[in-house]
PDB file of N, CA and C in Angstrom:
ATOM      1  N   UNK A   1       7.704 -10.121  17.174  1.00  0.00           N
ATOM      2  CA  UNK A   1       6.880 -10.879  16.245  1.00  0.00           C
ATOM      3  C   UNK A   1       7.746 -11.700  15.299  1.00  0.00           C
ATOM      4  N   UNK A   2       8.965 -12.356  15.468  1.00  0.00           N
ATOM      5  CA  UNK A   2       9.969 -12.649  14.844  1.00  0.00           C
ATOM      6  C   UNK A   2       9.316 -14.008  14.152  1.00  0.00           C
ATOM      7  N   UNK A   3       9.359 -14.482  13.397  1.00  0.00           N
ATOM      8  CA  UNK A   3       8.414 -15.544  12.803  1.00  0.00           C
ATOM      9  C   UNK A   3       7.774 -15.837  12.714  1.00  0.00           C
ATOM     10  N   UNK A   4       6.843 -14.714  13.187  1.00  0.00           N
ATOM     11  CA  UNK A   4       5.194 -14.788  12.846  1.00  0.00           C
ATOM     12  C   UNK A   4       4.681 -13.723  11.762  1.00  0.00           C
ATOM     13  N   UNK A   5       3.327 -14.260  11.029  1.00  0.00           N
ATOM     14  CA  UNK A   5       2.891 -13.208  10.070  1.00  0.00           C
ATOM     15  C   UNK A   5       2.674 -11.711  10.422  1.00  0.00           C
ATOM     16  N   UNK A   6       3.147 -10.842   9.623  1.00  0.00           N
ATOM     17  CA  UNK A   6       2.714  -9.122   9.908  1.00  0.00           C
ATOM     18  C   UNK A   6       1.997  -8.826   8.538  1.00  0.00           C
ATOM     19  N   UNK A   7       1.312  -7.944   8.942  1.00  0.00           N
ATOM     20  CA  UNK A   7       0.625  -7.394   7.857  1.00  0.00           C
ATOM     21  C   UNK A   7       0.376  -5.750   8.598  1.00  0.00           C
ATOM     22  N   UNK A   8       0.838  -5.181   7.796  1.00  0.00           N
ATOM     23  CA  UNK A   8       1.107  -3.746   7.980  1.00  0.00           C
ATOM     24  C   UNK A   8      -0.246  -2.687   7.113  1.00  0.00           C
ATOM     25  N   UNK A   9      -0.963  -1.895   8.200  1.00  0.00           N
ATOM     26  CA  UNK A   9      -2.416  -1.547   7.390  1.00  0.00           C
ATOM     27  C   UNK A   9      -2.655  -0.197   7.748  1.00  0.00           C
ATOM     28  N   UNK A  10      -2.706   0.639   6.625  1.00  0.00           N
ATOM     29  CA  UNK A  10      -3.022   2.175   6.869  1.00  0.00           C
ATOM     30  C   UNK A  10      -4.497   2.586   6.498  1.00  0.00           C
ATOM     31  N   UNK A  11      -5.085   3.937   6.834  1.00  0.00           N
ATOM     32  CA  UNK A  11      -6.018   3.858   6.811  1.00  0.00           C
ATOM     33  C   UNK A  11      -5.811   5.619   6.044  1.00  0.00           C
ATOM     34  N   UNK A  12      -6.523   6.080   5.171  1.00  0.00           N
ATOM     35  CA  UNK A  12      -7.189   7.370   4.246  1.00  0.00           C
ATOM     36  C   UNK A  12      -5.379   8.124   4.395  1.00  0.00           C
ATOM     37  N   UNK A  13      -4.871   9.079   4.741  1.00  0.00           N
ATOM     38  CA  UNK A  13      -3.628   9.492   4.266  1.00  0.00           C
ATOM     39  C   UNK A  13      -2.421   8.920   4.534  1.00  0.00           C
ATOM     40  N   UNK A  14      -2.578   7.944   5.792  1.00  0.00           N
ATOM     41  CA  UNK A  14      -1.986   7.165   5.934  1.00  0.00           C
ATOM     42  C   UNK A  14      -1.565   5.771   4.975  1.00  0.00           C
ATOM     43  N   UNK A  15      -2.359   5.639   4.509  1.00  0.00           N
ATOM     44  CA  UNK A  15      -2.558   4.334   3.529  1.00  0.00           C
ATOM     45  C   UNK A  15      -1.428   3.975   2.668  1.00  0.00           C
ATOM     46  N   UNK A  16      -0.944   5.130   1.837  1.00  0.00           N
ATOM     47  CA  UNK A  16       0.411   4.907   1.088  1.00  0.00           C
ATOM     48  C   UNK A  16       1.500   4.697   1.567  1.00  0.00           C
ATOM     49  N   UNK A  17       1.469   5.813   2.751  1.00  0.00           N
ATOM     50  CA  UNK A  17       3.440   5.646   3.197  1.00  0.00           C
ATOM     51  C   UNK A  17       3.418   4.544   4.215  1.00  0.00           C
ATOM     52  N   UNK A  18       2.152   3.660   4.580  1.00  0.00           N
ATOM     53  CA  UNK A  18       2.532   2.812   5.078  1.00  0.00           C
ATOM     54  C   UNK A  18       2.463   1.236   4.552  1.00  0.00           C
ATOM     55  N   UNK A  19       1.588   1.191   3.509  1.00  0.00           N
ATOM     56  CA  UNK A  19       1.688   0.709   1.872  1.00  0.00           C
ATOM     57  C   UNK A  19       3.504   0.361   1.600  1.00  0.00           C
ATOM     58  N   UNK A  20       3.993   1.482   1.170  1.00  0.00           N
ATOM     59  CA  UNK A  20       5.437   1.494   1.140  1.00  0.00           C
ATOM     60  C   UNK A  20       6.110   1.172   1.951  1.00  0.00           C
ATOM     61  N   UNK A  21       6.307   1.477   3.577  1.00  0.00           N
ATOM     62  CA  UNK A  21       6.774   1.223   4.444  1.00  0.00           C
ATOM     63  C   UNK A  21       6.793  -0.469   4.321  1.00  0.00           C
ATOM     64  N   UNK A  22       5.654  -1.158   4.144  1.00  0.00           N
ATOM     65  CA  UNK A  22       5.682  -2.665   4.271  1.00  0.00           C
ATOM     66  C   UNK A  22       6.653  -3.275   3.320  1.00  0.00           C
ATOM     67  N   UNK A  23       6.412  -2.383   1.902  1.00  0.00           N
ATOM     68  CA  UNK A  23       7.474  -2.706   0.728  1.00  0.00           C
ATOM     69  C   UNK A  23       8.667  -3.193   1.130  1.00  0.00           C
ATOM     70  N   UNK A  24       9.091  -2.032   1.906  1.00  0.00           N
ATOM     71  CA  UNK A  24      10.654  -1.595   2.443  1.00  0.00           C
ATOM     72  C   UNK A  24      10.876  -2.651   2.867  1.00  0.00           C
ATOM     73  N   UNK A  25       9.670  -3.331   3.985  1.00  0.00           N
ATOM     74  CA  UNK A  25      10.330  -4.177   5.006  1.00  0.00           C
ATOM     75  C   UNK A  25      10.340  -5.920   4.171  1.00  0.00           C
ATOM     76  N   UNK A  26       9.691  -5.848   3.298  1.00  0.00           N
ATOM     77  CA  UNK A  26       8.861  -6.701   3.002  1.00  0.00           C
ATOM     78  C   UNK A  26       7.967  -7.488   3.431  1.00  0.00           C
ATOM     79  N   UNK A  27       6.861  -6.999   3.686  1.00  0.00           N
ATOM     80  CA  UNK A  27       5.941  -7.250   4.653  1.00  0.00           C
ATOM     81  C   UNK A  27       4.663  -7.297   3.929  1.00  0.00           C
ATOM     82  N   UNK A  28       3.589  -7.896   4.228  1.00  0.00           N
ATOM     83  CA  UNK A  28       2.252  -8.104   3.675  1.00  0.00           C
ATOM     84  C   UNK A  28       1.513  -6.604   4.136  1.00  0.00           C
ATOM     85  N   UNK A  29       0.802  -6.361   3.345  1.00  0.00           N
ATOM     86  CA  UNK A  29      -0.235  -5.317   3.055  1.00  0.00           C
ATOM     87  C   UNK A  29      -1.636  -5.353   2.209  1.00  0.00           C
ATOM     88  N   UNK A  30      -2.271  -4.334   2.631  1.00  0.00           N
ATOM     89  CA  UNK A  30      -3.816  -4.625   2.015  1.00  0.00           C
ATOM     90  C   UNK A  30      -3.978  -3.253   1.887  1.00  0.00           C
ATOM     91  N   UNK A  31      -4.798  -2.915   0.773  1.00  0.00           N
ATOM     92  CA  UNK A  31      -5.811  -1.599   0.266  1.00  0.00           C
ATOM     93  C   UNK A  31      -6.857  -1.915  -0.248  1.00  0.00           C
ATOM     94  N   UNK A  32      -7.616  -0.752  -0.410  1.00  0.00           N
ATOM     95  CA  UNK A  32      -9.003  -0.965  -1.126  1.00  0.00           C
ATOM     96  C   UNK A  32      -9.732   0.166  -0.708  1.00  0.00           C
ATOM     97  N   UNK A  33     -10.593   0.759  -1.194  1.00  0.00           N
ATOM     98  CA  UNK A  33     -11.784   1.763  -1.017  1.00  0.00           C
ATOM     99  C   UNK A  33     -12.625   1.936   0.549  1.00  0.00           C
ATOM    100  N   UNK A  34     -12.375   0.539   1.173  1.00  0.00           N
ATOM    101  CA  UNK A  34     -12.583   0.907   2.290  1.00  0.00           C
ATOM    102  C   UNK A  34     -11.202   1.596   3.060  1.00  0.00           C
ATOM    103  N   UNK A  35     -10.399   1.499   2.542  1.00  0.00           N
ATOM    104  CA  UNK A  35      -8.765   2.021   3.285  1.00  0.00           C
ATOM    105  C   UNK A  35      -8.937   3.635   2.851  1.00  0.00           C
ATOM    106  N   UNK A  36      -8.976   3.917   1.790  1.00  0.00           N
ATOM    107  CA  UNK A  36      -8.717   5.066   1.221  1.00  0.00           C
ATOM    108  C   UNK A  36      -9.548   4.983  -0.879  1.00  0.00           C
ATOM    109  N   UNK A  37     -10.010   6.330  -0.778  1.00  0.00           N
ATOM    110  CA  UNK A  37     -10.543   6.476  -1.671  1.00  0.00           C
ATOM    111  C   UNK A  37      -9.623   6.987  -3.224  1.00  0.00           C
ATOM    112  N   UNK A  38      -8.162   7.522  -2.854  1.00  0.00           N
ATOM    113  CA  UNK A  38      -7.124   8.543  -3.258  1.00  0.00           C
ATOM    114  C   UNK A  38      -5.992   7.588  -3.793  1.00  0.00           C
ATOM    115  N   UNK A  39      -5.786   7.777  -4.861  1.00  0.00           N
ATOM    116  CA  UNK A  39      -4.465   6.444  -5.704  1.00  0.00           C
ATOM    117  C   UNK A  39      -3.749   7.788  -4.983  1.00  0.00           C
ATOM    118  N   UNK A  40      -2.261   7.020  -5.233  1.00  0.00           N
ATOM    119  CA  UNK A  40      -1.054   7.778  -4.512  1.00  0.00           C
ATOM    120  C   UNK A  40      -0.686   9.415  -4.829  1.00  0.00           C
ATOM    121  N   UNK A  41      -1.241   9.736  -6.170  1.00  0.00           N
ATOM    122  CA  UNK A  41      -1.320  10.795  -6.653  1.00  0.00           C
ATOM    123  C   UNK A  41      -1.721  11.917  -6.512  1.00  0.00           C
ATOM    124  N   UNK A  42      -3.554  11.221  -5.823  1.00  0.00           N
ATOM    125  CA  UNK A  42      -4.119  11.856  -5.064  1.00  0.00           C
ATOM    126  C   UNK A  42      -5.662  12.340  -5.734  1.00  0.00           C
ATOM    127  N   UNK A  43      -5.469  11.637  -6.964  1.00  0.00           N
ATOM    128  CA  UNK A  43      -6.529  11.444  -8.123  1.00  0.00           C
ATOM    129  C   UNK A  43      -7.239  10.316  -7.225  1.00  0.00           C
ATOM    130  N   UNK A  44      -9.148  10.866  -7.519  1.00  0.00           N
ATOM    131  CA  UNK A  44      -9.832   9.542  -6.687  1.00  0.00           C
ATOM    132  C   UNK A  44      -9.373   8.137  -7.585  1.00  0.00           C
ATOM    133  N   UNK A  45      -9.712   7.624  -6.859  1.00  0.00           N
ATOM    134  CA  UNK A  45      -9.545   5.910  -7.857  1.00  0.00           C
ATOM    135  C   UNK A  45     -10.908   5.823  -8.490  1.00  0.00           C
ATOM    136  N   UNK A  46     -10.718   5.304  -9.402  1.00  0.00           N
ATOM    137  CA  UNK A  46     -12.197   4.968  -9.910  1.00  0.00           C
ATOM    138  C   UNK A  46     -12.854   3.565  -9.692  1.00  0.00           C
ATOM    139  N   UNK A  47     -11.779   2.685  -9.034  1.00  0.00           N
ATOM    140  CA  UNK A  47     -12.500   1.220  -8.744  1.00  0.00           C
ATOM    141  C   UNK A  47     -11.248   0.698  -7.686  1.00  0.00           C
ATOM    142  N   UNK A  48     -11.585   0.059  -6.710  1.00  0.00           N
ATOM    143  CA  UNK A  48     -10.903  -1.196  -5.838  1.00  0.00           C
ATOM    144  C   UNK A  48      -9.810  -1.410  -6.684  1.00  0.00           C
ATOM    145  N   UNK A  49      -9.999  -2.167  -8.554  1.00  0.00           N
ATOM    146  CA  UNK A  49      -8.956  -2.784  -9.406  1.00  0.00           C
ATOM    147  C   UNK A  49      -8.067  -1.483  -9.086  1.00  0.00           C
ATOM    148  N   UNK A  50      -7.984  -0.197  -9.126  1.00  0.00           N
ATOM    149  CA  UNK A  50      -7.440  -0.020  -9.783  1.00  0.00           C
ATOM    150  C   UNK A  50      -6.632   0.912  -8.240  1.00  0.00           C
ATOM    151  N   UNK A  51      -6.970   0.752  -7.579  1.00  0.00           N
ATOM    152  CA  UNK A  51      -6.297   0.702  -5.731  1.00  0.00           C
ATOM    153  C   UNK A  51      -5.397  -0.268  -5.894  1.00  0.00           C
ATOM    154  N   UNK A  52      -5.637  -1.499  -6.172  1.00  0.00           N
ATOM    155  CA  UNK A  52      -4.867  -2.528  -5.973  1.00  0.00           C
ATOM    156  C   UNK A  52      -3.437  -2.603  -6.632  1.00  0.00           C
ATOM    157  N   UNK A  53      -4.114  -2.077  -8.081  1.00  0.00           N
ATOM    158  CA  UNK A  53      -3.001  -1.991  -9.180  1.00  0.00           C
ATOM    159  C   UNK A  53      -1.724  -0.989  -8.941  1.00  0.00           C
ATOM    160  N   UNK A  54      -2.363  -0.115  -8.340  1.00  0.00           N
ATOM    161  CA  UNK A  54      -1.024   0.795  -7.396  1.00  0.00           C
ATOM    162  C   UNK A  54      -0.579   0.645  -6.551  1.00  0.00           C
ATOM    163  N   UNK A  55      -1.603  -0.292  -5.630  1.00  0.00           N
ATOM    164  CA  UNK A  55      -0.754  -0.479  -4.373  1.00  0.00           C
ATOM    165  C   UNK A  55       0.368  -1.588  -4.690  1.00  0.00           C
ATOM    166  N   UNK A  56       0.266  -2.390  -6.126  1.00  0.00           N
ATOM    167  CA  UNK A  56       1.282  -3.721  -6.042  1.00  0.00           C
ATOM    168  C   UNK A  56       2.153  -2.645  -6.933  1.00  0.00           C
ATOM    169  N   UNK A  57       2.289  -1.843  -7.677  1.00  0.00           N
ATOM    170  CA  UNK A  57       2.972  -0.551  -8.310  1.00  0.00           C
ATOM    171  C   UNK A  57       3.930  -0.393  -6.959  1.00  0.00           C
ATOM    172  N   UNK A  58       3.383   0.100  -6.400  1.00  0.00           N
ATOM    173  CA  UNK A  58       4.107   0.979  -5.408  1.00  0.00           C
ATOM    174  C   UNK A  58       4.766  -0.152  -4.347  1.00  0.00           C
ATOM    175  N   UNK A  59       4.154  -0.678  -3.885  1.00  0.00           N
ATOM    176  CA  UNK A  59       4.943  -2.142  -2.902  1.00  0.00           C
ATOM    177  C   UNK A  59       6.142  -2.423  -3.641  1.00  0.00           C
ATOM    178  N   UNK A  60       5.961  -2.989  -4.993  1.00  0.00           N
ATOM    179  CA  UNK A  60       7.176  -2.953  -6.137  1.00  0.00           C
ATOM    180  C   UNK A  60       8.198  -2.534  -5.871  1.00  0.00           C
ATOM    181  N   UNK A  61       8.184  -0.785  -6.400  1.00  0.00           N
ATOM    182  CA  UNK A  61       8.610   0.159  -6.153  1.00  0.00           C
ATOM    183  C   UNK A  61       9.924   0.053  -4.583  1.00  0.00           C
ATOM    184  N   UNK A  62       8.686   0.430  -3.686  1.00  0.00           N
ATOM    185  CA  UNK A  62       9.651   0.459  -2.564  1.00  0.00           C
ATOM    186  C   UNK A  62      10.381  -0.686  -2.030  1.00  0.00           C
ATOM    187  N   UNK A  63       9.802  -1.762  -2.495  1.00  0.00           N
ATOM    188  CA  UNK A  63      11.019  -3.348  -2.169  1.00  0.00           C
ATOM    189  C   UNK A  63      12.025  -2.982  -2.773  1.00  0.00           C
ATOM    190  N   UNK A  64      11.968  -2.684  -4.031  1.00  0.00           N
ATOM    191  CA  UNK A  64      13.534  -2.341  -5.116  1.00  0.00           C
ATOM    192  C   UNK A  64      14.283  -1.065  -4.115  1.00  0.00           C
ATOM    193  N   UNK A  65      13.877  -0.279  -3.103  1.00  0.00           N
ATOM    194  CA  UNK A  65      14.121   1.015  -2.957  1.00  0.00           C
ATOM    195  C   UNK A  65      14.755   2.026  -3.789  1.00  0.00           C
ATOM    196  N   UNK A  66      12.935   2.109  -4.925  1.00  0.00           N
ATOM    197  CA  UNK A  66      12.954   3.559  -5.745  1.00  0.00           C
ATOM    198  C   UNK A  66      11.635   4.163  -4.814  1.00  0.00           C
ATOM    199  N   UNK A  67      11.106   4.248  -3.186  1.00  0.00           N
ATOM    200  CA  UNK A  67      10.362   5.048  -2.815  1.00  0.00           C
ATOM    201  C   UNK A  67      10.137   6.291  -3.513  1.00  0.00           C
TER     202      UNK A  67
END
């Protein structure tokens, strides 16, 4: 897939470490309530905003590699 778009997509426990995994690579990713209901912690989310807000937390995160 060498110069073409990836987008890397997990689904309920999967969702984070592959969330991160995209970080790593730097790669596009998506979350939301239909992906998983559980911020990384493992506390429900209380809204989509606030899925999102961790998942760009955590993408962050693992681009810098502090996984």
């Amino acid at each position: 897939a060498h110069g073409r778009p990836v987008l890397l997509h997990g689904e309920e426990g999967g969702a984070w470490p592959v969330l991160r995994l995209a970080g790593r690579l730097g790669l596009a990713t998506r979350i939301g309530l239909e992906d998983t209901l559980r911020l990384p912690d493992g506390d429900r989310a209380a809204s989509n905003a606030e899925l999102v807000t961790a998942g760009r937390r955590e993408w962050a995160a693992a681009r810098r590699g502090h996984d």
